[in-house]
Structure formats: C-alpha cells, structure tokens
C-alpha atoms as a PDB file:
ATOM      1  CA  UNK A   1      -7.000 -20.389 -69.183  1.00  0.00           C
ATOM      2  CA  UNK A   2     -10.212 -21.856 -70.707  1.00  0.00           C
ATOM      3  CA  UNK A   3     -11.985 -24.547 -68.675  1.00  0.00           C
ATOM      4  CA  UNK A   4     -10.433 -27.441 -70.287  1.00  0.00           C
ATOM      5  CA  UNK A   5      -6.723 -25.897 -69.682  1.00  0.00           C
ATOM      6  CA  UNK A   6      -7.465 -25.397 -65.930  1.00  0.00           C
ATOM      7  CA  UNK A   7      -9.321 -28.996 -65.754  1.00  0.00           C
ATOM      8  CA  UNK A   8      -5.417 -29.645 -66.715  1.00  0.00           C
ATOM      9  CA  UNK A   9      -3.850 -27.706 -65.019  1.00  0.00           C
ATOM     10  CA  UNK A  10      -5.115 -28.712 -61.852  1.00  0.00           C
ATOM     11  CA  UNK A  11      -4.760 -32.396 -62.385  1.00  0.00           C
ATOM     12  CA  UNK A  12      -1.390 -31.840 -62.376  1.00  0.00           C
ATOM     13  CA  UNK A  13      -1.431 -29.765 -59.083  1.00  0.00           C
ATOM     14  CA  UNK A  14      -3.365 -32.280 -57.457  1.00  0.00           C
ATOM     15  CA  UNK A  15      -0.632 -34.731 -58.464  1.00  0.00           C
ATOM     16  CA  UNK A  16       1.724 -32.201 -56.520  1.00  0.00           C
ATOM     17  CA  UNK A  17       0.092 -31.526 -53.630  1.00  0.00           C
ATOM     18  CA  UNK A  18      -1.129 -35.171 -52.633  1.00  0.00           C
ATOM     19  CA  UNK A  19       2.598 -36.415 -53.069  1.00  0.00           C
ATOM     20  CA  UNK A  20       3.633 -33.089 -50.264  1.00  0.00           C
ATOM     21  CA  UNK A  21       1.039 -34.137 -48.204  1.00  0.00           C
ATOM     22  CA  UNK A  22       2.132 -38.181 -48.365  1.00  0.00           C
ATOM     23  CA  UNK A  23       5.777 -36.977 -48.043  1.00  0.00           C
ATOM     24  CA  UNK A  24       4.858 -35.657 -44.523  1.00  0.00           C
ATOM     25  CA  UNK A  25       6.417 -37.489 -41.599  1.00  0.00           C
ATOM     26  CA  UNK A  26       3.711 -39.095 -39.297  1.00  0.00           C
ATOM     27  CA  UNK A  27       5.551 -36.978 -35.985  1.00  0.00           C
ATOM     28  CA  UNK A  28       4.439 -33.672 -37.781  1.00  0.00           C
ATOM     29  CA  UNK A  29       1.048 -35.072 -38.821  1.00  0.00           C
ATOM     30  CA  UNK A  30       0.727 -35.850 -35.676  1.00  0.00           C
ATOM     31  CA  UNK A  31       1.430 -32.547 -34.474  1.00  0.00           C
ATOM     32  CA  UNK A  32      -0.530 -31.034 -37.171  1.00  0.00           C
ATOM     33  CA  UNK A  33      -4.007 -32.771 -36.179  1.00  0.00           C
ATOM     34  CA  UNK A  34      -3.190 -31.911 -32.490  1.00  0.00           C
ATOM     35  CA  UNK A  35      -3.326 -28.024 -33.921  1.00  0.00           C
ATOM     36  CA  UNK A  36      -6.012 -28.330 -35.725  1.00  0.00           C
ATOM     37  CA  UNK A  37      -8.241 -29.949 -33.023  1.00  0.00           C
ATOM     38  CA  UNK A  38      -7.658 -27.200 -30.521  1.00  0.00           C
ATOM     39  CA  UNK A  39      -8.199 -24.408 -32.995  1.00  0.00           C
ATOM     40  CA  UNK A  40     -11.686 -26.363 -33.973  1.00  0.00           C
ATOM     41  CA  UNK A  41     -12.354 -27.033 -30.369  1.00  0.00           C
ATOM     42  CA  UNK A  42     -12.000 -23.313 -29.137  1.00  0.00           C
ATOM     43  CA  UNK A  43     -13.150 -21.977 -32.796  1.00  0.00           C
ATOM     44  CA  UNK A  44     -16.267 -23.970 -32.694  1.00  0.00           C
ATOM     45  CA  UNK A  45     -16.835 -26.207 -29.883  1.00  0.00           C
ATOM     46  CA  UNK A  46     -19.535 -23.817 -28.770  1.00  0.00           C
ATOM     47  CA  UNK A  47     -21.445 -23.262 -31.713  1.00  0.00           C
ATOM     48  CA  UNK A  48     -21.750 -26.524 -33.695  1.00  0.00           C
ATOM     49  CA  UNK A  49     -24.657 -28.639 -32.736  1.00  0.00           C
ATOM     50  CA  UNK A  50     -26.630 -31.153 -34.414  1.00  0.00           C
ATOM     51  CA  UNK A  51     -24.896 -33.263 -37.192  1.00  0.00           C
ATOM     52  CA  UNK A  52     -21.418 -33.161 -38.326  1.00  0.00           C
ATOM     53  CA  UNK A  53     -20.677 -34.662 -41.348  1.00  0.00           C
ATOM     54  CA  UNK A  54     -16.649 -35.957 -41.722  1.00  0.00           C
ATOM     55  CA  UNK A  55     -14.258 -37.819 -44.318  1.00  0.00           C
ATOM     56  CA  UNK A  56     -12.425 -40.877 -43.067  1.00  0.00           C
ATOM     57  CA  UNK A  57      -8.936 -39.185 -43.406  1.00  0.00           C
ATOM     58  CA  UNK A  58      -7.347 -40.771 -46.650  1.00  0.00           C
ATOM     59  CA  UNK A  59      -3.551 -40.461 -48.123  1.00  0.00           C
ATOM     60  CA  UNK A  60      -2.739 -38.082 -44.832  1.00  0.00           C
ATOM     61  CA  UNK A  61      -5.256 -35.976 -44.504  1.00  0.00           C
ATOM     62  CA  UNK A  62      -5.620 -34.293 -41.539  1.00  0.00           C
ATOM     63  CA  UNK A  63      -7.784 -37.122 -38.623  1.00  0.00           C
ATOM     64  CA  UNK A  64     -11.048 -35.692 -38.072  1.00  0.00           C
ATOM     65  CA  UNK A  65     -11.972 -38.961 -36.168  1.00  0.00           C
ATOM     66  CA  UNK A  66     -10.633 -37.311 -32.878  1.00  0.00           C
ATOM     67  CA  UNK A  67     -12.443 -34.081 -33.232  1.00  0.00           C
ATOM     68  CA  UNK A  68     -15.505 -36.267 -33.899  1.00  0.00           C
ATOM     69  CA  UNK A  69     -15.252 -38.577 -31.003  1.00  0.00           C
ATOM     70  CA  UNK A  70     -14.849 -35.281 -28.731  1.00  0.00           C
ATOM     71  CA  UNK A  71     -17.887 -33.818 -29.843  1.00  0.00           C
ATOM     72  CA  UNK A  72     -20.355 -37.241 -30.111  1.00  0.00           C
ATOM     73  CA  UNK A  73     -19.215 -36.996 -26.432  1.00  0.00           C
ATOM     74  CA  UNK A  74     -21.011 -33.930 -26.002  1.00  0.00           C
ATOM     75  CA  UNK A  75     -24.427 -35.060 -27.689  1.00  0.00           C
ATOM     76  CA  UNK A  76     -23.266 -34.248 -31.387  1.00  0.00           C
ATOM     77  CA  UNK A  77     -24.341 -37.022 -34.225  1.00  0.00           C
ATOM     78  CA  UNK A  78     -21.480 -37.638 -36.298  1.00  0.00           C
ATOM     79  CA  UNK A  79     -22.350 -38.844 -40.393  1.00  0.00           C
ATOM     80  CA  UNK A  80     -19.871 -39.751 -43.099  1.00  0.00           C
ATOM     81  CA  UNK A  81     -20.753 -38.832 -46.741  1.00  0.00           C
ATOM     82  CA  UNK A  82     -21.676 -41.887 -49.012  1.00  0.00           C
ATOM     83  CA  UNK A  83     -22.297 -41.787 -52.902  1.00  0.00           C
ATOM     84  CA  UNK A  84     -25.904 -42.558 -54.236  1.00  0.00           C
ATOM     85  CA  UNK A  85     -25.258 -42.382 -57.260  1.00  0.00           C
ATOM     86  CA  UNK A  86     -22.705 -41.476 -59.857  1.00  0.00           C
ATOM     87  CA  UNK A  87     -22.771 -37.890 -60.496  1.00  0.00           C
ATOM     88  CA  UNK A  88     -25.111 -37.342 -57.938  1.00  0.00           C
ATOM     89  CA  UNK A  89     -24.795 -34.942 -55.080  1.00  0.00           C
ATOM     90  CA  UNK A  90     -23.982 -37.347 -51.898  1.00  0.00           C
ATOM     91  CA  UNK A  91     -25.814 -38.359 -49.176  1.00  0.00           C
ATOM     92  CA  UNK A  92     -25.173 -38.683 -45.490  1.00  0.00           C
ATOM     93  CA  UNK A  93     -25.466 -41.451 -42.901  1.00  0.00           C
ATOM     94  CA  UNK A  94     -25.220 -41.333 -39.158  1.00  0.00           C
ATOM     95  CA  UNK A  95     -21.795 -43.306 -38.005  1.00  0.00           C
ATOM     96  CA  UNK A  96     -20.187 -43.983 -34.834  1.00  0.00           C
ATOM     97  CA  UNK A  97     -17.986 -46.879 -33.645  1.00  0.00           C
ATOM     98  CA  UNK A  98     -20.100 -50.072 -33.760  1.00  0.00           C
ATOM     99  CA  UNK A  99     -21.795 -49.028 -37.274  1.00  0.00           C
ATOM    100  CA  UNK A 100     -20.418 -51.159 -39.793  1.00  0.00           C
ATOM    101  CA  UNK A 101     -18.559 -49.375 -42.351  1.00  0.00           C
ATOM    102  CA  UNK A 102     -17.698 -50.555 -46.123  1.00  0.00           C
ATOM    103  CA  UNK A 103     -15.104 -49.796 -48.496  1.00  0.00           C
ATOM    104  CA  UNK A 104     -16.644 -47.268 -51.230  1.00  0.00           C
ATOM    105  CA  UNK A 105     -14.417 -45.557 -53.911  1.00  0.00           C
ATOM    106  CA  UNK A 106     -10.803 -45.515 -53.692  1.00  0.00           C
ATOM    107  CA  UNK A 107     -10.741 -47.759 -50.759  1.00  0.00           C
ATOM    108  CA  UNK A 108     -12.507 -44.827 -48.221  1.00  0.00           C
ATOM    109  CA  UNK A 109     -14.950 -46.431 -45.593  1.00  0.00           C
ATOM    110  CA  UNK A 110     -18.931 -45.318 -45.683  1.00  0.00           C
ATOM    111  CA  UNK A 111     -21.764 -46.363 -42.916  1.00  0.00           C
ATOM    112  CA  UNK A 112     -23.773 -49.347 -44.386  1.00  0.00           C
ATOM    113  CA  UNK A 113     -27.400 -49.373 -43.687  1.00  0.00           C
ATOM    114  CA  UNK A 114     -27.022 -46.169 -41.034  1.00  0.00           C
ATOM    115  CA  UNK A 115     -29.973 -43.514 -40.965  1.00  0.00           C
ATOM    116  CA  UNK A 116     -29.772 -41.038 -43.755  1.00  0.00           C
ATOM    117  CA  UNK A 117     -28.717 -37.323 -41.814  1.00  0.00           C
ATOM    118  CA  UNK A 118     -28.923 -34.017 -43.097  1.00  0.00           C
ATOM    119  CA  UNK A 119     -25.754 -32.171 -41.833  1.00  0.00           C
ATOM    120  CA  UNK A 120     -25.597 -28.896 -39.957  1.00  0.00           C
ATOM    121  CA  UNK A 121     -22.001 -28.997 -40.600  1.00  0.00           C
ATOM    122  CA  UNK A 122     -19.086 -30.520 -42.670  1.00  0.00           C
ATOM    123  CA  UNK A 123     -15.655 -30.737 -41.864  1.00  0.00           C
ATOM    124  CA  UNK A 124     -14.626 -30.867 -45.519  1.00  0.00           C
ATOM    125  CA  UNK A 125     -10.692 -32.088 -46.206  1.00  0.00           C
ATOM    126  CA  UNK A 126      -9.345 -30.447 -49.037  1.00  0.00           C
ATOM    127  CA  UNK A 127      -6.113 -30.976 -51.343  1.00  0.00           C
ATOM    128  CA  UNK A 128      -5.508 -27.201 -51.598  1.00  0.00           C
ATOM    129  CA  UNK A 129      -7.426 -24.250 -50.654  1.00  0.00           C
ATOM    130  CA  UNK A 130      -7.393 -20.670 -52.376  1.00  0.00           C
ATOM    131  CA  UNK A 131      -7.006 -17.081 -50.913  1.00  0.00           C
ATOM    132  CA  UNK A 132     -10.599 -16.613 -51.894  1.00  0.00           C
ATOM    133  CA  UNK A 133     -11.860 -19.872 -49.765  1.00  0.00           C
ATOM    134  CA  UNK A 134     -12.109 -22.131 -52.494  1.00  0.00           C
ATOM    135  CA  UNK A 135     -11.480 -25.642 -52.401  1.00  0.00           C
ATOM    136  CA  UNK A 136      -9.326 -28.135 -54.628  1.00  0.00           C
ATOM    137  CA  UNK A 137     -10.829 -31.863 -54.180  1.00  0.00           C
ATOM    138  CA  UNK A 138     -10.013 -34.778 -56.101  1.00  0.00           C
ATOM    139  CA  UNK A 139     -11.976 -33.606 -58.872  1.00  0.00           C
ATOM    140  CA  UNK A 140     -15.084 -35.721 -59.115  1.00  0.00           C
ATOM    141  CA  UNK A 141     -17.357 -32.805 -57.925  1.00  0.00           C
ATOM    142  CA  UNK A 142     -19.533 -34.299 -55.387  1.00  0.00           C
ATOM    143  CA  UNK A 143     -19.115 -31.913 -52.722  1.00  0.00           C
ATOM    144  CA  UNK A 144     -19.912 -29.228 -55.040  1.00  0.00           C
ATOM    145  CA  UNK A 145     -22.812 -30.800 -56.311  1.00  0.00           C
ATOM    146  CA  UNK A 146     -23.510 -31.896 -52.399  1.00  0.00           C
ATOM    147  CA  UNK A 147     -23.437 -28.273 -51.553  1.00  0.00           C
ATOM    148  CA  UNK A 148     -25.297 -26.372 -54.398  1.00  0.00           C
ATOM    149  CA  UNK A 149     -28.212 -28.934 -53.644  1.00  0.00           C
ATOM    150  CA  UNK A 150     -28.491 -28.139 -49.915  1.00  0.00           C
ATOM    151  CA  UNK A 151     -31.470 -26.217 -49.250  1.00  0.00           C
ATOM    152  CA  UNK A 152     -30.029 -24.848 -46.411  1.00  0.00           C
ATOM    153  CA  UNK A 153     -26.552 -24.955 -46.381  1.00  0.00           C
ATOM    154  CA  UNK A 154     -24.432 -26.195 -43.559  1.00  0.00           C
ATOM    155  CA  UNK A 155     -21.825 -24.501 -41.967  1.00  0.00           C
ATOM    156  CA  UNK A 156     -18.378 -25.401 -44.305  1.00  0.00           C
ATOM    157  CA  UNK A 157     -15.704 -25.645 -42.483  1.00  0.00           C
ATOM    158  CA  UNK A 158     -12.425 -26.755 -44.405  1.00  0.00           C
ATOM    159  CA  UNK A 159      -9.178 -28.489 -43.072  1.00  0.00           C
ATOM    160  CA  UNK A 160      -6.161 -28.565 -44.569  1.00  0.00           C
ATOM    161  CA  UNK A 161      -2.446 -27.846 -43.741  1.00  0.00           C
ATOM    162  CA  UNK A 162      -0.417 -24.556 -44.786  1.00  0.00           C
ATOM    163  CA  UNK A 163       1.916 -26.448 -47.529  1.00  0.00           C
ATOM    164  CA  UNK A 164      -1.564 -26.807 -49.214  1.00  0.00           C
ATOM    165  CA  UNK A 165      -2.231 -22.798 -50.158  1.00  0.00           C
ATOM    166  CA  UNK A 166      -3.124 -21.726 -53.466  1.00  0.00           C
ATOM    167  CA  UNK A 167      -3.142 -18.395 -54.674  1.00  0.00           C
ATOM    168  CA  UNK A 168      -5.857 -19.202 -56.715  1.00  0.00           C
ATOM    169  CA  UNK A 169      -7.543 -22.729 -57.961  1.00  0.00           C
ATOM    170  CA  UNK A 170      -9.243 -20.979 -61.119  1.00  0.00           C
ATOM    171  CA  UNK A 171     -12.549 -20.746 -60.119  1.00  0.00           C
ATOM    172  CA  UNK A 172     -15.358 -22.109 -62.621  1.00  0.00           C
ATOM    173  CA  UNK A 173     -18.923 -21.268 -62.149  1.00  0.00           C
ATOM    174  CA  UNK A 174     -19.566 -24.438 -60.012  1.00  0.00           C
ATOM    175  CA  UNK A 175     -16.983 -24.618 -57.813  1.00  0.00           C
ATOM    176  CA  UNK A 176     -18.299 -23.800 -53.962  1.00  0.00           C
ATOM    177  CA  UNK A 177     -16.326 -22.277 -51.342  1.00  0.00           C
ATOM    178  CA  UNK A 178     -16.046 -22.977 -47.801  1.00  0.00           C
ATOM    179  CA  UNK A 179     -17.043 -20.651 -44.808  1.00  0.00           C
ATOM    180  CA  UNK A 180     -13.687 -21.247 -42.935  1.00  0.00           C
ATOM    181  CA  UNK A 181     -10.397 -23.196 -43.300  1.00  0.00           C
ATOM    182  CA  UNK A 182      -8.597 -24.706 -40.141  1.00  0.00           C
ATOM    183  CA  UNK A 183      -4.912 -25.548 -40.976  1.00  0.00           C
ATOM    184  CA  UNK A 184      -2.606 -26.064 -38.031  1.00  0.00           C
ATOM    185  CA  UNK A 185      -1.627 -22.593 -38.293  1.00  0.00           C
ATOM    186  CA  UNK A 186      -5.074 -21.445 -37.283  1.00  0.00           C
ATOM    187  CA  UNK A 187      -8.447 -20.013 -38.328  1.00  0.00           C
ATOM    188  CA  UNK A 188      -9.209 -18.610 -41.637  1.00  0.00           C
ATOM    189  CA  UNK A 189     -12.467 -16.724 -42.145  1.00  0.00           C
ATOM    190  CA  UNK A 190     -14.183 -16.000 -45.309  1.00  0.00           C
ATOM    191  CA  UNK A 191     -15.242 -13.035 -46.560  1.00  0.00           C
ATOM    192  CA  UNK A 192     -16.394 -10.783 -49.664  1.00  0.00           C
ATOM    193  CA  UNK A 193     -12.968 -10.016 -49.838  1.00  0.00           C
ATOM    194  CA  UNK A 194     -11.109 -13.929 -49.538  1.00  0.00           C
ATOM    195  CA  UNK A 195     -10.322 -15.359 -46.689  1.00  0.00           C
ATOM    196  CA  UNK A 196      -8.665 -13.916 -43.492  1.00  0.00           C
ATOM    197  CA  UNK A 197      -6.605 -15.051 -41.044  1.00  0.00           C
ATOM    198  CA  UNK A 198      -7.743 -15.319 -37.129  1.00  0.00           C
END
C-alpha cells in the first residue's frame, strides 16, 4: 500500500476498533483495568520514578487514573499531555486532584495553568497495537511528534486490551513504537524482533 492507501486504510480500522472497544460492557472493563493495574503495579511499580505522564481515559479506554493515584501515593508526580500548538509535539503539565482541568480537543480534560513537566514515563492508550510494538492513535500524530522530539526519551509504556491486536499497522517512517504494551492479558516486551509476551 502507498502512504495515502494505508492513511485509508487505517481510518477505517480505527472506525472498527473504537466501536469494539465502546461495545465493551462496563463489568469487563472493569475487570480489564483491575488486570492491567496489577500487571503495571508488579511490572513496574519498582522502577518508575519521577513523572508519569497519562491520558484521561476517553471512549473506554483502559482508567489509568487508578494506577496514577497509587503511585502519586508513593512520591510519583503525575502530568497529563496538553497541545501547544497545532501540529506541534505536546507538552506536559503536572496534575493531581485539586488542579483545575479544562476541556481540550474532543472533549478530553488538560491541567490549566499547572507547571510544565518533562516525563520519565508515559502510559500511552492506544486504539490498536502491532506485533512489532507499534501504536495506532487517532491519527493526529502528536505522540509521535511528542516522542521523536524528546531528547531523552521516556520509558513508553502502552495500554490497551487484547481485542485491539494488529498484525501489523503499516508502519511509515514516523510512526514511533512503544517499549512495552500492558493489556489485561499481561506484559508485552519489545524487542529487535516485535514484541514478546511476559
């Protein structure tokens, strides 16, 4: 497929997977996130530190919020990405309940007026992942921008839920993968060779 076929192409599957994850019922999401926290807790609980930058779950993505209360509790600073600019890589600002938060694009919440953070990690939702650790978003590129601009990158850790697999998204040159994907199955690592489970 030439770029403009798989720009297509992967509208559509967007389209798909969104309406999967919407058509879940809210007694398996809940069961889902319950998953996913423990395998993030025991995964990384030890090894994060600093500043984790989340999404404000939208259209039932898995809820980081819970994760992230957890670990402010243990002296982490929690951020939420917010857009500068259009077609700009995003910035970060510290949140935490009592920070007043605003309604940015498509209706998802971003800290008004916090400090600006530089994450040392991002729990990065995804619509669909690939075997090679490559992420489907919602197709306005600002993570990818976000994390080709880093001078050091952060640790990328996806979440997402098995339904959302992808043999492959058709990588283009500026697609970024992540480092790991948690789904409520468990762990994925990535490699030279894709990802790998446990």
């Amino acid at each position: 497929m030439n770029p403009r076929e798989i720009y297509d192409w992967r509208k559509a599957l967007r389209r798909r997977l969104i309406e999967a994850r919407l058509a879940l019922p809210a007694d398996t999401l809940g069961a889902y996130r319950e998953h996913i926290d423990g395998h993030l807790h025991r995964a990384f609980g030890n090894t994060v530190h600093g500043v984790v930058a989340f999404c404000w779950p939208y259209k039932n993505e898995y809820d980081v919020r819970h994760i992230a209360a957890a670990w402010r509790k243990r002296g982490l600073v929690t951020a939420m990405p917010v857009i500068l600019r259009p077609g700009s890589p995003l910035g970060f600002r510290e949140w935490h309940p009592g920070i007043k938060l605003e309604a940015g694009p498509l209706g998802i919440p971003y800290p008004a007026g916090s400090a600006e953070v530089i994450p040392d990690c991002v729990l990065l939702p995804m619509v669909g992942f690939d075997a090679k650790g490559y992420r489907l978003g919602y197709g306005g590129g600002y993570f990818d921008r976000t994390l080709a601009s880093f001078g050091k990158r952060p640790l990328v850790i996806g979440l997402a839920y098995e339904i959302l697999f992808l043999e492959t998204i058709h990588p283009l040159p500026h697609d970024m993968q992540v480092d790991y994907v948690v789904t409520e199955r468990g762990v994925y690592r990535r490699t030279a060779e894709g990802l790998h489970f446990g």
